[in-house]
C-alpha atoms as a PDB file:
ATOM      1  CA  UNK A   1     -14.520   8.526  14.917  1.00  0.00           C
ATOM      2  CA  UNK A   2     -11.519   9.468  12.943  1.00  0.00           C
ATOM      3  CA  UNK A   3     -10.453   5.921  13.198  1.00  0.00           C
ATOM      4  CA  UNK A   4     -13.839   4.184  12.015  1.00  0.00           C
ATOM      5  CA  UNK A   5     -13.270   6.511   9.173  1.00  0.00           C
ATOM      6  CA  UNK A   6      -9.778   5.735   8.216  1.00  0.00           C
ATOM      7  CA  UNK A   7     -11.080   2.006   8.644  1.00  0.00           C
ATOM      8  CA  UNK A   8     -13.609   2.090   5.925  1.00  0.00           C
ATOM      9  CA  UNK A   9     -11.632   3.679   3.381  1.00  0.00           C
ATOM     10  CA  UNK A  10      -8.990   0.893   3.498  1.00  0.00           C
ATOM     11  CA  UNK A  11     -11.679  -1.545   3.475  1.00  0.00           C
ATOM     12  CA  UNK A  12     -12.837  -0.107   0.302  1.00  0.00           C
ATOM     13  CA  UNK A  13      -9.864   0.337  -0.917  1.00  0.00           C
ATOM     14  CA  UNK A  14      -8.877  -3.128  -0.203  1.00  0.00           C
ATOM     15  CA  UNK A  15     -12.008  -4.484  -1.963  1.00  0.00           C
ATOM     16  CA  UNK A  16     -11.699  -2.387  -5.164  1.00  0.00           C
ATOM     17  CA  UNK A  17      -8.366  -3.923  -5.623  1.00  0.00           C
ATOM     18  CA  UNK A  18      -9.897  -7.347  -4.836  1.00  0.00           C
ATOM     19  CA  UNK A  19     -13.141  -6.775  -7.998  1.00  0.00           C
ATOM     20  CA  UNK A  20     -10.242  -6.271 -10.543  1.00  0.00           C
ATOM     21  CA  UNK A  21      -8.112  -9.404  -9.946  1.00  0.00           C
ATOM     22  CA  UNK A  22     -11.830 -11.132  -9.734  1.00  0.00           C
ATOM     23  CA  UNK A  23     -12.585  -9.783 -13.213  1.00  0.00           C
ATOM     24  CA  UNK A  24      -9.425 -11.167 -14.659  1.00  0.00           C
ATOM     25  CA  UNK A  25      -9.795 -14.726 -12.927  1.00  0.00           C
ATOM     26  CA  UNK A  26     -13.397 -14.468 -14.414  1.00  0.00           C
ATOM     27  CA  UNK A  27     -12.487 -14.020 -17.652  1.00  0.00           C
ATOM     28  CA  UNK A  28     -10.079 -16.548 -17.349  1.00  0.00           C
ATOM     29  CA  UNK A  29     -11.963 -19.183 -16.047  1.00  0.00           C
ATOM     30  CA  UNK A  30     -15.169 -18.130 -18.760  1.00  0.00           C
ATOM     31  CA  UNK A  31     -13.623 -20.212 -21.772  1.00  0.00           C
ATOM     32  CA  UNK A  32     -11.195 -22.810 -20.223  1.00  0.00           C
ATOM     33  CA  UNK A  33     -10.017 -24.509 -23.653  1.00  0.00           C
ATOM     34  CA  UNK A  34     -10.367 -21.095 -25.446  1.00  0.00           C
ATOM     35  CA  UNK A  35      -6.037 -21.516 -25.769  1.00  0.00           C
ATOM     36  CA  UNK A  36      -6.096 -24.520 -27.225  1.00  0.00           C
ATOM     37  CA  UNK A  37      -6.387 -25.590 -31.003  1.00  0.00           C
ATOM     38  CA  UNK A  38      -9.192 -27.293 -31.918  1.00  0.00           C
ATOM     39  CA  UNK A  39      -6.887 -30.638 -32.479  1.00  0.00           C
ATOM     40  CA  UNK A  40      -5.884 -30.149 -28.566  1.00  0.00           C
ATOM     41  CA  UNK A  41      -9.536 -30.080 -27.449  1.00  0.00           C
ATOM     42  CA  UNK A  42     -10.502 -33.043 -29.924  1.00  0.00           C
ATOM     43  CA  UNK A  43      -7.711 -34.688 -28.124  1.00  0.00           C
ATOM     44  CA  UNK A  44      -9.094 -33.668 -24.447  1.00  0.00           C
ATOM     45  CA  UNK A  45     -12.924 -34.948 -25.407  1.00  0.00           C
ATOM     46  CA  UNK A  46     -11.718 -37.667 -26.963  1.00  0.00           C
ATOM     47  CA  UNK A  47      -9.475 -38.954 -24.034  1.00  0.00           C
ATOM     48  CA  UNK A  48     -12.014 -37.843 -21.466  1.00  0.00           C
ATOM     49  CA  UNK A  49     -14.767 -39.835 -23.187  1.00  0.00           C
ATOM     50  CA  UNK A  50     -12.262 -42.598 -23.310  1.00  0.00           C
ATOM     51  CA  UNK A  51     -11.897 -43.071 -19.791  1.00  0.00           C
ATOM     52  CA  UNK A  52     -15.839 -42.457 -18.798  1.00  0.00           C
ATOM     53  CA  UNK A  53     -17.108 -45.004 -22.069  1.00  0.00           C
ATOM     54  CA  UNK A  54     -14.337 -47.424 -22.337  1.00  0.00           C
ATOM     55  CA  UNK A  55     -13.976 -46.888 -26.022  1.00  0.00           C
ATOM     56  CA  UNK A  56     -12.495 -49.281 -28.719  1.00  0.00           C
ATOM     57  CA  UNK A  57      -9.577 -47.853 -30.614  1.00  0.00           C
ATOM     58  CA  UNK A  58     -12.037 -47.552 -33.468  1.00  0.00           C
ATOM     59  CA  UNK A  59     -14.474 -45.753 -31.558  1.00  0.00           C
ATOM     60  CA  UNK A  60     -11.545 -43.045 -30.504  1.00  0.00           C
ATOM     61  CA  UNK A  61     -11.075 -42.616 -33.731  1.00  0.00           C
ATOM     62  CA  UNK A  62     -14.586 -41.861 -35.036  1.00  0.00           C
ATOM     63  CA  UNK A  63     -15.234 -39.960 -31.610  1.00  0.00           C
ATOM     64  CA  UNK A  64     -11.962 -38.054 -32.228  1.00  0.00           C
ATOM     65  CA  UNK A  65     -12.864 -37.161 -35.988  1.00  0.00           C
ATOM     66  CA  UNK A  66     -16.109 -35.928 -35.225  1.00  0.00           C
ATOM     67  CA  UNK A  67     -15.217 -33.815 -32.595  1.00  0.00           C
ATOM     68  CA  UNK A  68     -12.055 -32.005 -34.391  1.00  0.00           C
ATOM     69  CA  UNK A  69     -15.098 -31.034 -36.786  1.00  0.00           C
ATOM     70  CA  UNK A  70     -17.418 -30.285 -34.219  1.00  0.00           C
ATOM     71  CA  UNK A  71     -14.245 -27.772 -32.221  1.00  0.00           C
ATOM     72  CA  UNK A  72     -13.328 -26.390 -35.826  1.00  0.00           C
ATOM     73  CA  UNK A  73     -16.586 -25.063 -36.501  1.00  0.00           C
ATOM     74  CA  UNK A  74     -17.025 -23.772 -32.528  1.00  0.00           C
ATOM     75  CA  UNK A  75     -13.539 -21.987 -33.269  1.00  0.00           C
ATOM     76  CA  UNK A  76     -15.048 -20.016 -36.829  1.00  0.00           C
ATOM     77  CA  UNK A  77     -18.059 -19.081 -34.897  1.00  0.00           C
ATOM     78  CA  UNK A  78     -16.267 -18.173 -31.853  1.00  0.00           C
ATOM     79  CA  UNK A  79     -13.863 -15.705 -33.975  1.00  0.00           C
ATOM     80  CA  UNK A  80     -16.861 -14.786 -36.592  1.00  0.00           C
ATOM     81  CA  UNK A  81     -19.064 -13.644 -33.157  1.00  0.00           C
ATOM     82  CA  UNK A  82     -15.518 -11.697 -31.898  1.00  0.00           C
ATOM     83  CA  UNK A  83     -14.832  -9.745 -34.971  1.00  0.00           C
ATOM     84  CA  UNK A  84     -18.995  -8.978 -34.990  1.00  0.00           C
ATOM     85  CA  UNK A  85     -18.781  -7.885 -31.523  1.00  0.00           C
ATOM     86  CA  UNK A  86     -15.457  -5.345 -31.824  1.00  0.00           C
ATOM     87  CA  UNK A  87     -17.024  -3.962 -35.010  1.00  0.00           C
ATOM     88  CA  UNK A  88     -20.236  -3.172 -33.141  1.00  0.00           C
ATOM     89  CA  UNK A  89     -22.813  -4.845 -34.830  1.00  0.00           C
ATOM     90  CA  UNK A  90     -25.226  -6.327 -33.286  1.00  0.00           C
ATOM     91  CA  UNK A  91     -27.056  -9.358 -34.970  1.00  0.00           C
ATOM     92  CA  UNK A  92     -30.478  -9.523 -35.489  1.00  0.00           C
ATOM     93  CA  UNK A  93     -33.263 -11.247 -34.349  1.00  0.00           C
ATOM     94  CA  UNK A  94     -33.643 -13.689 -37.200  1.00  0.00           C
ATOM     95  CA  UNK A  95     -29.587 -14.150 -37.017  1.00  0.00           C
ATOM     96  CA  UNK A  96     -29.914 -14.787 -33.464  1.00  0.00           C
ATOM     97  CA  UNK A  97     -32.692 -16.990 -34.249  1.00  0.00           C
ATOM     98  CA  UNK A  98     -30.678 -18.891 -37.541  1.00  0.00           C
ATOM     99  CA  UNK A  99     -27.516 -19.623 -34.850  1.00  0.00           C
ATOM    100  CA  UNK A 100     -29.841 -21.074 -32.311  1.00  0.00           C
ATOM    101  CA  UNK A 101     -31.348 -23.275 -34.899  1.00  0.00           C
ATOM    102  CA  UNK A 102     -27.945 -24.244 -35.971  1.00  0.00           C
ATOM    103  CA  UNK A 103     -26.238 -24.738 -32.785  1.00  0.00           C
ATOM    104  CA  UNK A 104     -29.633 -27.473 -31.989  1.00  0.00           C
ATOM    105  CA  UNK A 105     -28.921 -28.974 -35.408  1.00  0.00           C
ATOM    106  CA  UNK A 106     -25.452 -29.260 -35.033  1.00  0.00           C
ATOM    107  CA  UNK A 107     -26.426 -30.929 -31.750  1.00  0.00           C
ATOM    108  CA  UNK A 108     -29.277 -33.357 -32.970  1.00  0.00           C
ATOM    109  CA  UNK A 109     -26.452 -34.227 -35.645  1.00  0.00           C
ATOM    110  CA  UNK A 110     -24.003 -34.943 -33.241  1.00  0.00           C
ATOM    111  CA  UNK A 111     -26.412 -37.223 -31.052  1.00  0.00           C
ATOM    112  CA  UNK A 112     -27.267 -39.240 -34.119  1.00  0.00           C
ATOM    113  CA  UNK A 113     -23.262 -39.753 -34.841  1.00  0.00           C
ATOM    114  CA  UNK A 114     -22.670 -40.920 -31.578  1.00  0.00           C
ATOM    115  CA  UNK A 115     -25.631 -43.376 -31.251  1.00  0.00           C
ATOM    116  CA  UNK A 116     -24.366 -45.419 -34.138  1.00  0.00           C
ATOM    117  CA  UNK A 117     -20.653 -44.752 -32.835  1.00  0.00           C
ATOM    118  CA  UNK A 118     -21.190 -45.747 -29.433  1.00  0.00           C
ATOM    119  CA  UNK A 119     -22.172 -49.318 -28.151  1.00  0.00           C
ATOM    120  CA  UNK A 120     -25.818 -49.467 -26.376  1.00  0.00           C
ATOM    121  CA  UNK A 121     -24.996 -48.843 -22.813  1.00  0.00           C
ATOM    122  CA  UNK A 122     -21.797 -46.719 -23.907  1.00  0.00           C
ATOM    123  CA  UNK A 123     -24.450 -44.015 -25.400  1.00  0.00           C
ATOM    124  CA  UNK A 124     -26.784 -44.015 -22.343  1.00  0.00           C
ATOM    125  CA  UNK A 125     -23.596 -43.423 -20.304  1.00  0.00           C
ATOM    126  CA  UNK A 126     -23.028 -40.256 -22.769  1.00  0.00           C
ATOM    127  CA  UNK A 127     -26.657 -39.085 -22.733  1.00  0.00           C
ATOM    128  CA  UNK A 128     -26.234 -39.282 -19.036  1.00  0.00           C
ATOM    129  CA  UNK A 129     -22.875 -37.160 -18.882  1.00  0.00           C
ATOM    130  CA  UNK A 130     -24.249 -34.737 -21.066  1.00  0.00           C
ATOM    131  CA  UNK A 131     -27.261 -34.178 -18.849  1.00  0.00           C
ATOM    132  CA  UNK A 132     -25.164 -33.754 -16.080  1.00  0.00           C
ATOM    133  CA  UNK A 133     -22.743 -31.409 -17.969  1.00  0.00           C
ATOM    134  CA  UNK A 134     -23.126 -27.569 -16.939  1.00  0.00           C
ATOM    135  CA  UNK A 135     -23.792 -25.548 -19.641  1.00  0.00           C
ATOM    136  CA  UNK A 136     -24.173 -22.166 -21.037  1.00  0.00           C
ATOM    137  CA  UNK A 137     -24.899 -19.080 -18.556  1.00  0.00           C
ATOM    138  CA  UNK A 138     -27.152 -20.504 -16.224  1.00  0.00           C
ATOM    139  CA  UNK A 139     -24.654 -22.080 -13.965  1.00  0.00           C
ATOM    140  CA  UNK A 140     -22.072 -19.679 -14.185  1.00  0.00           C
ATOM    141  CA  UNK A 141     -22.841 -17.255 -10.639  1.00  0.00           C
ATOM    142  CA  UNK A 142     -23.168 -19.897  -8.024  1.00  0.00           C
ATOM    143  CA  UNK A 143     -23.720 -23.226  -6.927  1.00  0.00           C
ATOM    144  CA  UNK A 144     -25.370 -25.799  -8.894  1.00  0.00           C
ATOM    145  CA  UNK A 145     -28.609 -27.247  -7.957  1.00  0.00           C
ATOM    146  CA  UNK A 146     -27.008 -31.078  -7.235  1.00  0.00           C
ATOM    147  CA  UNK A 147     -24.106 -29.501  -5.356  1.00  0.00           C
ATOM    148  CA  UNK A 148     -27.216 -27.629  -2.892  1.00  0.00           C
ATOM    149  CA  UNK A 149     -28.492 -30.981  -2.580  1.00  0.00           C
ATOM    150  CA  UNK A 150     -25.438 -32.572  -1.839  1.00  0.00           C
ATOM    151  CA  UNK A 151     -24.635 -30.386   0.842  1.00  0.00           C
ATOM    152  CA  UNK A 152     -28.111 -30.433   1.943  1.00  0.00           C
ATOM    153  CA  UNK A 153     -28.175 -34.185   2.365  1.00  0.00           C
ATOM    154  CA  UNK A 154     -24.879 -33.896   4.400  1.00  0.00           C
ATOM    155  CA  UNK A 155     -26.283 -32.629   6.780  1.00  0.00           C
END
């Protein structure tokens, strides 16, 4: 009895330390380009898109340009939502609302620049990436739905 006892406790013990290094990795893995400037991710898209689009030297160019703006602005909002969030102010519902209509319209922009950037099938290639892309909250706790099927079809 006094055994099972002493068991438990270091089992909880040993899972307690366990949560906080999870935390940390959590946090860490939450915002994986969050050290770099906004020139380094321009760089990262740019050479990622690059290799998946097989883009001119033109087209690397544009692409790179518009997404040093595009990671600028993400890095103002980014420190604009930290500084709201350690002064304790919550925004509203029509702020909440006015960033979620940006954030499309910055999107919907974005699409536009890249259709007349992009060569025909280049652009379906991207509209196909992005699909696939995880994004946002939803896929953050566990699997993705294609990896389930994936396994699932293995067998």
């Amino acid at each position: 009895m006094i055994l099972a006892l002493a068991f438990i406790s270091l089992n909880a013990m040993a899972q307690e330390k366990r949560g906080d290094n999870n935390r940390q990795d959590k946090k860490e893995m939450r915002m994986p380009g969050s050290d770099f400037t906004p020139e380094q991710q321009a760089t990262i898209q740019t050479k990622k898109m690059v290799l998946s689009l097989d883009l001119t030297s033109s087209q690397q160019k544009e692409v790179y340009n518009l997404t040093l703006n595009q990671e600028k602005e993400k890095q103002a909002n980014r420190e604009a939502f930290k500084k709201a969030k350690e002064s304790g102010v919550k925004p509203t519902q029509q702020e909440r609302y006015d960033n979620m209509i940006a954030r499309l319209d910055n999107q919907i922009i974005m699409k536009t620049k890249m259709k007349s950037i992009l060569k025909s099938e280049q652009y379906t290639a991207w509209i196909k990436n992005m699909e696939n892309r995880p994004n946002g909250r939803k896929d953050r706790g566990g699997k993705k739905e294609n990896d389930r099927n994936d396994n699932e079809r293995r067998g």
